[in-house]
Protein backbone atom coordinates (compact mmCIF):
# COMPACT_ATOMS: atom_id res chain seq x y z
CA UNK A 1 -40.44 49.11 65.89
CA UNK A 2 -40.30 47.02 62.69
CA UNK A 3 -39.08 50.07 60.69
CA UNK A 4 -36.71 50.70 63.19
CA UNK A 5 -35.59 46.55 63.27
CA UNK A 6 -34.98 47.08 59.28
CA UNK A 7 -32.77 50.03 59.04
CA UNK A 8 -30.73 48.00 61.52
CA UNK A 9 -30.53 45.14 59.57
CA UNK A 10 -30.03 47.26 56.19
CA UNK A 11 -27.50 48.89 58.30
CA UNK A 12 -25.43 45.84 58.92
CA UNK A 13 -25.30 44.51 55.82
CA UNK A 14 -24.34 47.94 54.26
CA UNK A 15 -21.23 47.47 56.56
CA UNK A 16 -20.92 43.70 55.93
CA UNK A 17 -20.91 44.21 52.30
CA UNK A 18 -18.41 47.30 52.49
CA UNK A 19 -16.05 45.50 55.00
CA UNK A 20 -15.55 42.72 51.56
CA UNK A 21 -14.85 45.63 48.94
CA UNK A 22 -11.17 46.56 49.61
CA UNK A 23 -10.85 42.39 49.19
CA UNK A 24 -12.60 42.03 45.72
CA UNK A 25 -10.65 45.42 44.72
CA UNK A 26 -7.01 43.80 45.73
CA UNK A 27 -7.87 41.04 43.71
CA UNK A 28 -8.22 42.82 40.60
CA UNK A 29 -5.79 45.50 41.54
CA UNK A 30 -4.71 46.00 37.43
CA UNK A 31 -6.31 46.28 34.47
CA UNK A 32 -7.58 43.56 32.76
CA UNK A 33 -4.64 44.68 29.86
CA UNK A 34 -2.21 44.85 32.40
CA UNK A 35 -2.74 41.49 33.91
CA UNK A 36 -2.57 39.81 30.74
CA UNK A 37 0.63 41.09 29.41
CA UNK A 38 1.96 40.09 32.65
CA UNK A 39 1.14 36.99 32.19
CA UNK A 40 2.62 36.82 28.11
CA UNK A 41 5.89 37.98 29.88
CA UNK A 42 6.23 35.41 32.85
CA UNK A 43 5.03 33.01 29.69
CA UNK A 44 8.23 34.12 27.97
CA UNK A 45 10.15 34.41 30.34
CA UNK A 46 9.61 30.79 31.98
CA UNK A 47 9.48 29.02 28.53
CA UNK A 48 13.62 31.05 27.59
CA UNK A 49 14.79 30.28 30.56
CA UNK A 50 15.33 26.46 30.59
CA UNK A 51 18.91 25.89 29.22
CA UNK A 52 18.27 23.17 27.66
CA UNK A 53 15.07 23.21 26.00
CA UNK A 54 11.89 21.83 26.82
CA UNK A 55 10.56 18.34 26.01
CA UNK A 56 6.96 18.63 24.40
CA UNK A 57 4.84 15.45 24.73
CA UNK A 58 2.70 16.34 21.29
CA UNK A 59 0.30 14.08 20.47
CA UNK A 60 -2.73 14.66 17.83
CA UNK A 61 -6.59 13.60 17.46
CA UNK A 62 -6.10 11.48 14.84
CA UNK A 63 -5.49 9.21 16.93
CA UNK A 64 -1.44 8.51 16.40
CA UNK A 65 -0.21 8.46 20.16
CA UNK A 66 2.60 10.83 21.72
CA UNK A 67 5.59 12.02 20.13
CA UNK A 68 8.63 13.98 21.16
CA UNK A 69 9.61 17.27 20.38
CA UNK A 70 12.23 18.77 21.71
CA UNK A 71 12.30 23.03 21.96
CA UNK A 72 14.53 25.69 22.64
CA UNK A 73 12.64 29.15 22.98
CA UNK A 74 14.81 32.09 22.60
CA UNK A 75 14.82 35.33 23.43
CA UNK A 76 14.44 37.07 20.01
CA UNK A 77 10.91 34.69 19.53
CA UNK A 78 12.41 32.10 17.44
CA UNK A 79 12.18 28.51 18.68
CA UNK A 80 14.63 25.65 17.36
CA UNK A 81 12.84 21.94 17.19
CA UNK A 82 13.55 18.56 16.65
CA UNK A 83 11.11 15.52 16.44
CA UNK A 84 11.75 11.60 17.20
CA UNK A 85 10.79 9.72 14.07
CA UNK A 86 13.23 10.94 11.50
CA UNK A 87 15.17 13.55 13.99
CA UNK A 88 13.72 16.71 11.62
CA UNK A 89 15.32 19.89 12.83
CA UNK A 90 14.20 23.40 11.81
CA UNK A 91 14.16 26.25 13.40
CA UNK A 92 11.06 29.36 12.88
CA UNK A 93 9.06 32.17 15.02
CA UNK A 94 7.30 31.56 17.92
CA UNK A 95 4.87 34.20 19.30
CA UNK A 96 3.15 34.51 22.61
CA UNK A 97 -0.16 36.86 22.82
CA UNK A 98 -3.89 37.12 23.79
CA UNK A 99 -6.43 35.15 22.91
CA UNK A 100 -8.78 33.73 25.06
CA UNK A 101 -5.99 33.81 27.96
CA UNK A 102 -2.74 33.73 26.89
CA UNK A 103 -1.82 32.16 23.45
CA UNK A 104 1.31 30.53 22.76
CA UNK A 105 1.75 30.31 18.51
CA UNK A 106 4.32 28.56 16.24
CA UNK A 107 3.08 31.11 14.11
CA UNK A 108 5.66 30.28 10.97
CA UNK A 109 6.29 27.12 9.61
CA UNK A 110 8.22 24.47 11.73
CA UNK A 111 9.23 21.11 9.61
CA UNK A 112 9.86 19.15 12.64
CA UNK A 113 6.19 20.20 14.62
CA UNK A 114 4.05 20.89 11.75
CA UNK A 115 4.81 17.67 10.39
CA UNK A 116 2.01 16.81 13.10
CA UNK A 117 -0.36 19.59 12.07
CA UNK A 118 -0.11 19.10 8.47
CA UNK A 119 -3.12 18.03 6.42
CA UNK A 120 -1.25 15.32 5.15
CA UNK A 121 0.17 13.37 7.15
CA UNK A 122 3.16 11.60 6.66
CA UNK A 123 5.42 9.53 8.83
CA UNK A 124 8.55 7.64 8.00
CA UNK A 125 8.03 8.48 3.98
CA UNK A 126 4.45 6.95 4.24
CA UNK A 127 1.36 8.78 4.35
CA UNK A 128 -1.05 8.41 7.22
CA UNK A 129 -4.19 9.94 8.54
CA UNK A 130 -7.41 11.05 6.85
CA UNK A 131 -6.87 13.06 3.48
CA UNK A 132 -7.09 16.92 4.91
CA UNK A 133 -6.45 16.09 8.40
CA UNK A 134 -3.44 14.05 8.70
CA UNK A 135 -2.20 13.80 12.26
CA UNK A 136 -4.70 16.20 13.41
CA UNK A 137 -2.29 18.09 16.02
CA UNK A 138 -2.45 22.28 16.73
CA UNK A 139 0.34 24.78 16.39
CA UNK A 140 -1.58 26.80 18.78
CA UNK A 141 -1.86 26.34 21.95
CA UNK A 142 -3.63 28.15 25.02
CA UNK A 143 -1.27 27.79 27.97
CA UNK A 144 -3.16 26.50 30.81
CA UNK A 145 -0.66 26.60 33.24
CA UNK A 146 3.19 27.65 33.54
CA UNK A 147 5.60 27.24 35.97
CA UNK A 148 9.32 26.55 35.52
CA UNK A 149 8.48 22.31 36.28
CA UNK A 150 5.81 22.16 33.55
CA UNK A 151 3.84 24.14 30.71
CA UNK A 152 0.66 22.20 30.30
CA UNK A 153 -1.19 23.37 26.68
CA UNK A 154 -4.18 22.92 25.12
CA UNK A 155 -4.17 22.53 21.53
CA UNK A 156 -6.55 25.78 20.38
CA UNK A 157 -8.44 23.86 17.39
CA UNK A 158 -8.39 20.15 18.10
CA UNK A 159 -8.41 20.65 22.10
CA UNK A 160 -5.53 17.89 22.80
CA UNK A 161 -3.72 18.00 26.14
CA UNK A 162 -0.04 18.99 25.05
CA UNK A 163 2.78 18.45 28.23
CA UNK A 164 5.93 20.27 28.71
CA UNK A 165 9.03 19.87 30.90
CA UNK A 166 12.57 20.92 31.08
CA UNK A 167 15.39 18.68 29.52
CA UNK A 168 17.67 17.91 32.17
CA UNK A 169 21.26 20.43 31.36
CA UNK A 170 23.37 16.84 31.38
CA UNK A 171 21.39 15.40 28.81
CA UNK A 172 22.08 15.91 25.11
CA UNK A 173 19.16 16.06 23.09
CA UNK A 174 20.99 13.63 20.73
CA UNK A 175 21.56 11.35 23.70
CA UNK A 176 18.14 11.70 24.80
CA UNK A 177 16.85 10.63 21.02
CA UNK A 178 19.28 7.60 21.25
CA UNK A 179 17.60 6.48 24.46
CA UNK A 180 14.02 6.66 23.16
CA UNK A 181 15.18 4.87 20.45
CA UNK A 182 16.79 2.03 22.94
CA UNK A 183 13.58 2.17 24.04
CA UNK A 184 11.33 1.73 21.31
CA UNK A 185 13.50 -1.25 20.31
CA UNK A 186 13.21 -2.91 23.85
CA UNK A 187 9.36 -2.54 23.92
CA UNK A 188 7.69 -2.05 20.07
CA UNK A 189 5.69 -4.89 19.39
CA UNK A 190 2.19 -4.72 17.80
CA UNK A 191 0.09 -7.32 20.19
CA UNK A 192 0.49 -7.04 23.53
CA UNK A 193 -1.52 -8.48 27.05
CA UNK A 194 -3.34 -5.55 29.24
CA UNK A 195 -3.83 -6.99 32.35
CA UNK A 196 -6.04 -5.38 35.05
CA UNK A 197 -7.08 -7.12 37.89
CA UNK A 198 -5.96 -10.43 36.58
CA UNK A 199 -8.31 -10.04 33.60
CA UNK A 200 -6.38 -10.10 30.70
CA UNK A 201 -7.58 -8.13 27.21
CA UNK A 202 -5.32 -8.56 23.65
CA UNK A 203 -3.98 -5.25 22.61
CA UNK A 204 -3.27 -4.09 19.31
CA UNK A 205 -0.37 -1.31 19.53
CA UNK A 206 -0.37 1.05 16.16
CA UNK A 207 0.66 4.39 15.53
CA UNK A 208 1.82 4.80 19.63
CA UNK A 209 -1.95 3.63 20.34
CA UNK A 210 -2.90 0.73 22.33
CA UNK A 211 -6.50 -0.16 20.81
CA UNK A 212 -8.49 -2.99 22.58
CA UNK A 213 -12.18 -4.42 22.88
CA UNK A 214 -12.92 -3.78 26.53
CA UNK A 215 -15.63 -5.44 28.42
CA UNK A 216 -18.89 -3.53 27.09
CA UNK A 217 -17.55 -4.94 23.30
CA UNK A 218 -16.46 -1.05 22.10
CA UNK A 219 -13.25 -0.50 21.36
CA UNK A 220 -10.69 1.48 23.74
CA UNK A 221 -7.79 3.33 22.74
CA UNK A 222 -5.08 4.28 25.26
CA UNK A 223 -2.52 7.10 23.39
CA UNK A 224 0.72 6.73 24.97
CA UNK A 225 4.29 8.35 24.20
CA UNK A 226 7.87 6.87 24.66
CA UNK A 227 10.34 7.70 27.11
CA UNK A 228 14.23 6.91 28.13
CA UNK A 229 12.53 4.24 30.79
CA UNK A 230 9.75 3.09 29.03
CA UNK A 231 5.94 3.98 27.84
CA UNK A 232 3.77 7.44 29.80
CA UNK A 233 0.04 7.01 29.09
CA UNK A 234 -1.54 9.71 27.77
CA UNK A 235 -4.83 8.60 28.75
CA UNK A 236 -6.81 11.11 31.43
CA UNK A 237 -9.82 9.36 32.34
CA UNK A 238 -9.76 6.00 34.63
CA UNK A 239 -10.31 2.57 33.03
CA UNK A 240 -12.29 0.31 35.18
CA UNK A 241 -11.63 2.44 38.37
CA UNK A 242 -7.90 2.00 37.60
CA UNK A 243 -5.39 4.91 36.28
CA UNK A 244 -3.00 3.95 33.98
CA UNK A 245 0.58 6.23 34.49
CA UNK A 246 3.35 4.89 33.01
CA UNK A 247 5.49 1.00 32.31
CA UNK A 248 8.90 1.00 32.95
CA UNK A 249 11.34 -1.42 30.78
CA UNK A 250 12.06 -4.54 32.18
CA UNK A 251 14.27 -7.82 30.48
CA UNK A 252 11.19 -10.31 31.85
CA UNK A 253 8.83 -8.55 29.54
CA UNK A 254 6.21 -7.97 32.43
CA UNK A 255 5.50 -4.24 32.66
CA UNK A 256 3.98 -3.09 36.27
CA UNK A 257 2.30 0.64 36.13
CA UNK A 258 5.03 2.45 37.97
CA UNK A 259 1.93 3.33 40.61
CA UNK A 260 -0.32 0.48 40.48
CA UNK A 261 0.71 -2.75 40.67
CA UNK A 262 -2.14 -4.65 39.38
CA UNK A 263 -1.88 -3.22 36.16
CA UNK A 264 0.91 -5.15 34.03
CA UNK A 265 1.53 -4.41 29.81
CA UNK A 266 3.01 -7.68 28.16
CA UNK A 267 4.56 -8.25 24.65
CA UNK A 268 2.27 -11.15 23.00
CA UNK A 269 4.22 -12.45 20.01
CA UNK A 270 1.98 -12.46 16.63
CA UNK A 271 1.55 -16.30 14.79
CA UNK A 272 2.34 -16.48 11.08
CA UNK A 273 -1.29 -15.79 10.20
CA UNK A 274 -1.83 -12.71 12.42
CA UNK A 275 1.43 -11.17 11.05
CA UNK A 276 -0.36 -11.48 7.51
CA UNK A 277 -3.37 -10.08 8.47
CA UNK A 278 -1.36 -6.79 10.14
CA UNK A 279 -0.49 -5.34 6.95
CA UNK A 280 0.32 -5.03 3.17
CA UNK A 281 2.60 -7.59 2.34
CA UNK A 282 4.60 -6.72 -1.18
CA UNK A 283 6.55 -9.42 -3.41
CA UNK A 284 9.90 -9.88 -3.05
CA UNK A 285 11.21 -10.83 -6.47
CA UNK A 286 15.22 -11.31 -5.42
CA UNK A 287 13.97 -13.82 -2.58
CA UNK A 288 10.95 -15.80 -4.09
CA UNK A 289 11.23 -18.83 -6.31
CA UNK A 290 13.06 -18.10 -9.74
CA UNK A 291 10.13 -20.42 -11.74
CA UNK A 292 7.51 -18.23 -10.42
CA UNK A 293 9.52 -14.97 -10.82
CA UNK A 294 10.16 -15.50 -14.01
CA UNK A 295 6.26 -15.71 -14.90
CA UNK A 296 5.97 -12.46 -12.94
CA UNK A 297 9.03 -10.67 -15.16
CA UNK A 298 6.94 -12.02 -18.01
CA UNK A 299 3.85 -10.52 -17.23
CA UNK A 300 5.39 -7.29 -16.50
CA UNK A 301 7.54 -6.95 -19.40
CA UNK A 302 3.82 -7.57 -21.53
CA UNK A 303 2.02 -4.78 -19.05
CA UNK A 304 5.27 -2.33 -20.16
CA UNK A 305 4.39 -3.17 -23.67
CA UNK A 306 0.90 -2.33 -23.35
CA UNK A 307 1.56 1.26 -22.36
CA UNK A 308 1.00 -0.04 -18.55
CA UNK A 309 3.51 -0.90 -16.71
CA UNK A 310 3.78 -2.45 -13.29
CA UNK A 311 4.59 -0.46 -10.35
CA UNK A 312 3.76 -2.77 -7.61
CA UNK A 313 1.72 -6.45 -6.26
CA UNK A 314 1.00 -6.60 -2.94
CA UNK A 315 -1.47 -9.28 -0.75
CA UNK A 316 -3.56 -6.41 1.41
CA UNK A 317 -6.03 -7.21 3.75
CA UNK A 318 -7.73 -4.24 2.97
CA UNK A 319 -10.83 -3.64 2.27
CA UNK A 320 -12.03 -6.51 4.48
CA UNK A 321 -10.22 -9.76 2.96
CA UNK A 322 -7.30 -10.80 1.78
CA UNK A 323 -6.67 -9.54 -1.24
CA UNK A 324 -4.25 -9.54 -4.74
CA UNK A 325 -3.31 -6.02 -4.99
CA UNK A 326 -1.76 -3.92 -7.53
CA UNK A 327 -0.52 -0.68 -9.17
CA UNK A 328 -0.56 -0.80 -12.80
CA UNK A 329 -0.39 2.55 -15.27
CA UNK A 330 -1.89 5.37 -13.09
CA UNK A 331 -4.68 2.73 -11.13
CA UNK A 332 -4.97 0.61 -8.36
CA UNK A 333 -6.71 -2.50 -8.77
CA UNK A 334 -7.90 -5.64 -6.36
CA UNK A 335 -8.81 -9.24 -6.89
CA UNK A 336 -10.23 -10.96 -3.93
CA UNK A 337 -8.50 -14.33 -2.73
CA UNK A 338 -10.25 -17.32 -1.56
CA UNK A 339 -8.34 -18.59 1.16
CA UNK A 340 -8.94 -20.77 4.40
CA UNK A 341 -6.62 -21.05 7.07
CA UNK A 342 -5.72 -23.65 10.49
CA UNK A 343 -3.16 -23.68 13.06
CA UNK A 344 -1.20 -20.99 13.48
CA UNK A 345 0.92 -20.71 10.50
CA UNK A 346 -1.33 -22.90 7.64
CA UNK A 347 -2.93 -20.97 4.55
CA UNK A 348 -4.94 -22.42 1.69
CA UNK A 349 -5.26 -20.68 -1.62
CA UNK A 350 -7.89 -22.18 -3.79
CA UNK A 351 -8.43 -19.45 -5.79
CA UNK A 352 -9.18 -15.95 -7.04
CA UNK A 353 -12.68 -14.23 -7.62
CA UNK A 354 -13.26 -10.85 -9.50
CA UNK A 355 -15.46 -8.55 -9.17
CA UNK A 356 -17.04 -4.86 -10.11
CA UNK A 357 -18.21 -3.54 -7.20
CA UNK A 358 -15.70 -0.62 -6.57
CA UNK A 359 -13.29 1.43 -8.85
CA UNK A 360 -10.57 -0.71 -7.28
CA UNK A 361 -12.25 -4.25 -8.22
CA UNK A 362 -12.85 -2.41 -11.86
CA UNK A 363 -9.25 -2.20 -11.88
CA UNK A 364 -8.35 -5.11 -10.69
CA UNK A 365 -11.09 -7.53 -13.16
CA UNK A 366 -9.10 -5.45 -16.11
CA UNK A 367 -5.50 -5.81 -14.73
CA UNK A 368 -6.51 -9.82 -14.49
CA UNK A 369 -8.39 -10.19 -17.52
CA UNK A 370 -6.47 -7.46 -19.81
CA UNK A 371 -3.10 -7.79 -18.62
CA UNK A 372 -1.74 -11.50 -17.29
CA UNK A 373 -1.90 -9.96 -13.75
CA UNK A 374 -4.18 -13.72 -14.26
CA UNK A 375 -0.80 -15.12 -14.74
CA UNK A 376 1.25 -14.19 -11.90
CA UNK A 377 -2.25 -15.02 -9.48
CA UNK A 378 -2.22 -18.69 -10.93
CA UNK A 379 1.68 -18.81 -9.43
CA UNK A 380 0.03 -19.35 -5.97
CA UNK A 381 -1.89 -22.68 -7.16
CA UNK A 382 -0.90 -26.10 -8.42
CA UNK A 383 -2.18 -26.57 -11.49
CA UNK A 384 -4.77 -24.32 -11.08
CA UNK A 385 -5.64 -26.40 -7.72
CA UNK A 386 -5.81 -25.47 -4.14
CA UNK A 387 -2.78 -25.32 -2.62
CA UNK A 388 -1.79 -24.77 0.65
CA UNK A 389 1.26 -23.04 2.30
CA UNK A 390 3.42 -22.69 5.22
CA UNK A 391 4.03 -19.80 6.96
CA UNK A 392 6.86 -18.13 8.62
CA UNK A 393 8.17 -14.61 9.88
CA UNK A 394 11.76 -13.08 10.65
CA UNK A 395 10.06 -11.71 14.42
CA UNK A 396 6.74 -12.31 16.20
CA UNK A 397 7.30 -8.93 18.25
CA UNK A 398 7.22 -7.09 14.72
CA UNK A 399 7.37 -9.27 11.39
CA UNK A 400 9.21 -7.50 8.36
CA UNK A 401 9.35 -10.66 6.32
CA UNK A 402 7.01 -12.92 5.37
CA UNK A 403 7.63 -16.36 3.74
CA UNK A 404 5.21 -19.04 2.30
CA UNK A 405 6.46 -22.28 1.31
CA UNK A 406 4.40 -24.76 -0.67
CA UNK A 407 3.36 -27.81 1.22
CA UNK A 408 3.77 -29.95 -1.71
CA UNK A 409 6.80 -28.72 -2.79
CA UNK A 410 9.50 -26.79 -0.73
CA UNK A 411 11.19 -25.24 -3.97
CA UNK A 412 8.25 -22.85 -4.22
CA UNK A 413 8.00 -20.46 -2.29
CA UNK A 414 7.30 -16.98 -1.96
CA UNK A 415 8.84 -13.74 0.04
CA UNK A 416 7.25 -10.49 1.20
CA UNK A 417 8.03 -7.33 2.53
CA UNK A 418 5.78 -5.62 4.50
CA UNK A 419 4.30 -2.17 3.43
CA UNK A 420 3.66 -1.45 -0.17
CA UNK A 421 7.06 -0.86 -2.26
CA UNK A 422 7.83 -0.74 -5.91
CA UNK A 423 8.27 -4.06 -7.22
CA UNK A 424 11.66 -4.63 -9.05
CA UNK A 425 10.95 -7.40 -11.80
């Protein structure tokens, strides 16, 4: 009887199993070969037919935010593009094939979208990003999806989620750079309020990056990309159970997420002091006081004598404290500044110290010893005493222009620009 109870139940699931086959089989109805060259051509096929382009939000590793790139995909694989920081245009070969699913390639060189994937990064006529790595973006892509709303990619080397839609066909792509550009105007500025919950965190923006010390004490970095109406996050993951989507521009300055209302983005205007501490601040010798410039034309026309002329003196922050920067001959060199600071907008310079520790402080001992760089440093004190200085900037949202103006005497004073530029004496 048990022999008789198993062939029944052996019998069963014979037909049980056979009764799924034809299912399994439809499923996989074509070869493997088959299937994916279907898929290359719907890839092709979807990505050439949007008349007007797609919009690609590309963003990198290195950790530089979103940026647009706009594509057109034609028919005879060759794809014209054109980014949003200095509207680059160039048009090259595109090609989609197997690899690991189905492989979309900018496969020969792009200006305007291997800009990003460059190892050296450079944005605006300024370098950026690690030396080798640059922005860290792909120019291949696995295609993870594709429908005629949205490819979604992911970038094959660095992994990075990469987004694309369909212009609209009323909007010209010159139009649609304007806007972003409206945009960016309306709602750049480099400190900004997160607030979540009613708990408020300061936030650094850099680079299309929102960077804040969240409530653990590590830092948190929220990637984001502009739009025509305002600022997507590119941030997947939740941040304290919350999702962040995307801040419309508003006049009142007080961002809402578009779908949560308890998270707000707010400009925070930078003080006098912060401003100096954002950046490299270079002299401006047309602007400053004509009795100190006049030391500085001095000193430079002895450097030029000496076979070393100089290129540029900046204040830099960099590496760690403020600093008296320069480029003389073919070298860098830094002499740190002993400073102290109150209020808002009040800086003391009592000083300068050099040291050895670093090629750069090397430099810098021999540029102030060697070649009056000692000179132009001593224009910042009052007979070689302390003096302290008032500061002010052309825009708290984001300061180009830096003045300081003696304390003791309003005739001296001195003018930056911000960044590190060539120095005119």
């Amino acid at each position: 009887m048990k022999n008789v109870y198993r062939l029944l139940i052996a019998t069963t699931a014979f037909i049980l199993v056979a009764s799924c086959t034809p299912e399994v089989e439809d499923a996989f109805n074509k070869p493997s070969a088959a299937r994916i060259a279907e898929s290359i051509k719907n890839t092709k096929d979807i990505l050439t037919a949007a008349p007007n382009g797609w919009r690609m939000a590309y963003q990198g590793s290195g950790g530089f935010g979103g940026y647009n790139i706009l594509c057109k995909f034609g028919t005879d694989n060759n794809v014209f593009c054109e980014e949003e920081t200095e509207n680059v245009k160039a048009t090259s070969h595109y090609k989609i094939q197997q690899g690991q699913g189905v492989l979309l390639s900018f496969d020969s060189f792009n200006s305007a979208l291997h800009k990003y994937s460059d190892p050296v990064g450079v944005l605006n006529g300024k370098a950026i990003g690690q030396n080798g790595k640059g922005f860290e973006g792909d120019f291949e892509f696995r295609v993870m999806s594709c429908s005629k709303d949205s490819v979604v990619l992911e970038g094959r080397k660095h992994g990075d989620r990469v987004v694309l839609t369909p212009m609209p066909e009323n909007l010209t792509w010159a139009n649609f750079f304007a806007d972003v550009k409206n945009t960016i105007s309306a709602m750049y500025s480099e400190r900004y309020n997160l607030i979540i919950d009613n708990e408020t965190y300061p936030v650094e923006m850099k680079y299309h990056t929102l960077t804040f010390v969240g409530k653990e004490g590590k830092t948190i970095e929220i990637p984001f990309i502009y739009t025509k109406e305002g600022m997507e996050i590119l941030r997947e993951s939740p941040l304290y159970g919350k999702k962040m989507t995307r801040f419309t521009y508003s006049a009142d300055d007080k961002w809402l997420d578009v779908n949560d209302k308890t998270i707000q983005l707010c400009p925070r205007a930078a003080t006098p002091l912060e401003a100096l501490f954002l950046d490299d601040w270079s002299f401006n010798t047309t602007y400053s006081s004509t009795t100190e410039v006049n030391i500085w034309r001095d000193v430079a026309t002895y450097a030029t004598s000496q076979n070393n002329a100089i290129v540029t003196l900046f204040f830099s922050n960099k590496p760690g404290y403020l600093s008296f920067s320069s480029y003389v001959g073919n070298g860098w060199g830094d002499v740190k500044v002993n400073y102290s600071v109150s209020g808002n907008d009040q800086l003391t310079i009592s000083g300068f110290i050099t040291r050895t520790k670093t090629a750069d402080e090397k430099n810098g001992t021999n540029f102030y010893n060697n070649f009056r760089l000692k000179d132009i440093a001593n224009t910042f004190l009052t007979n070689g005493n302390p003096t302290t200085y008032t500061l002010t900037i052309n825009d708290s949202k984001h300061p180009t222009s830096l003045r300081m103006t003696s304390n003791d005497d309003s005739n001296k004073s001195f003018v930056f620009d911000r960044g590190v530029w060539r120095v005119d004496f």
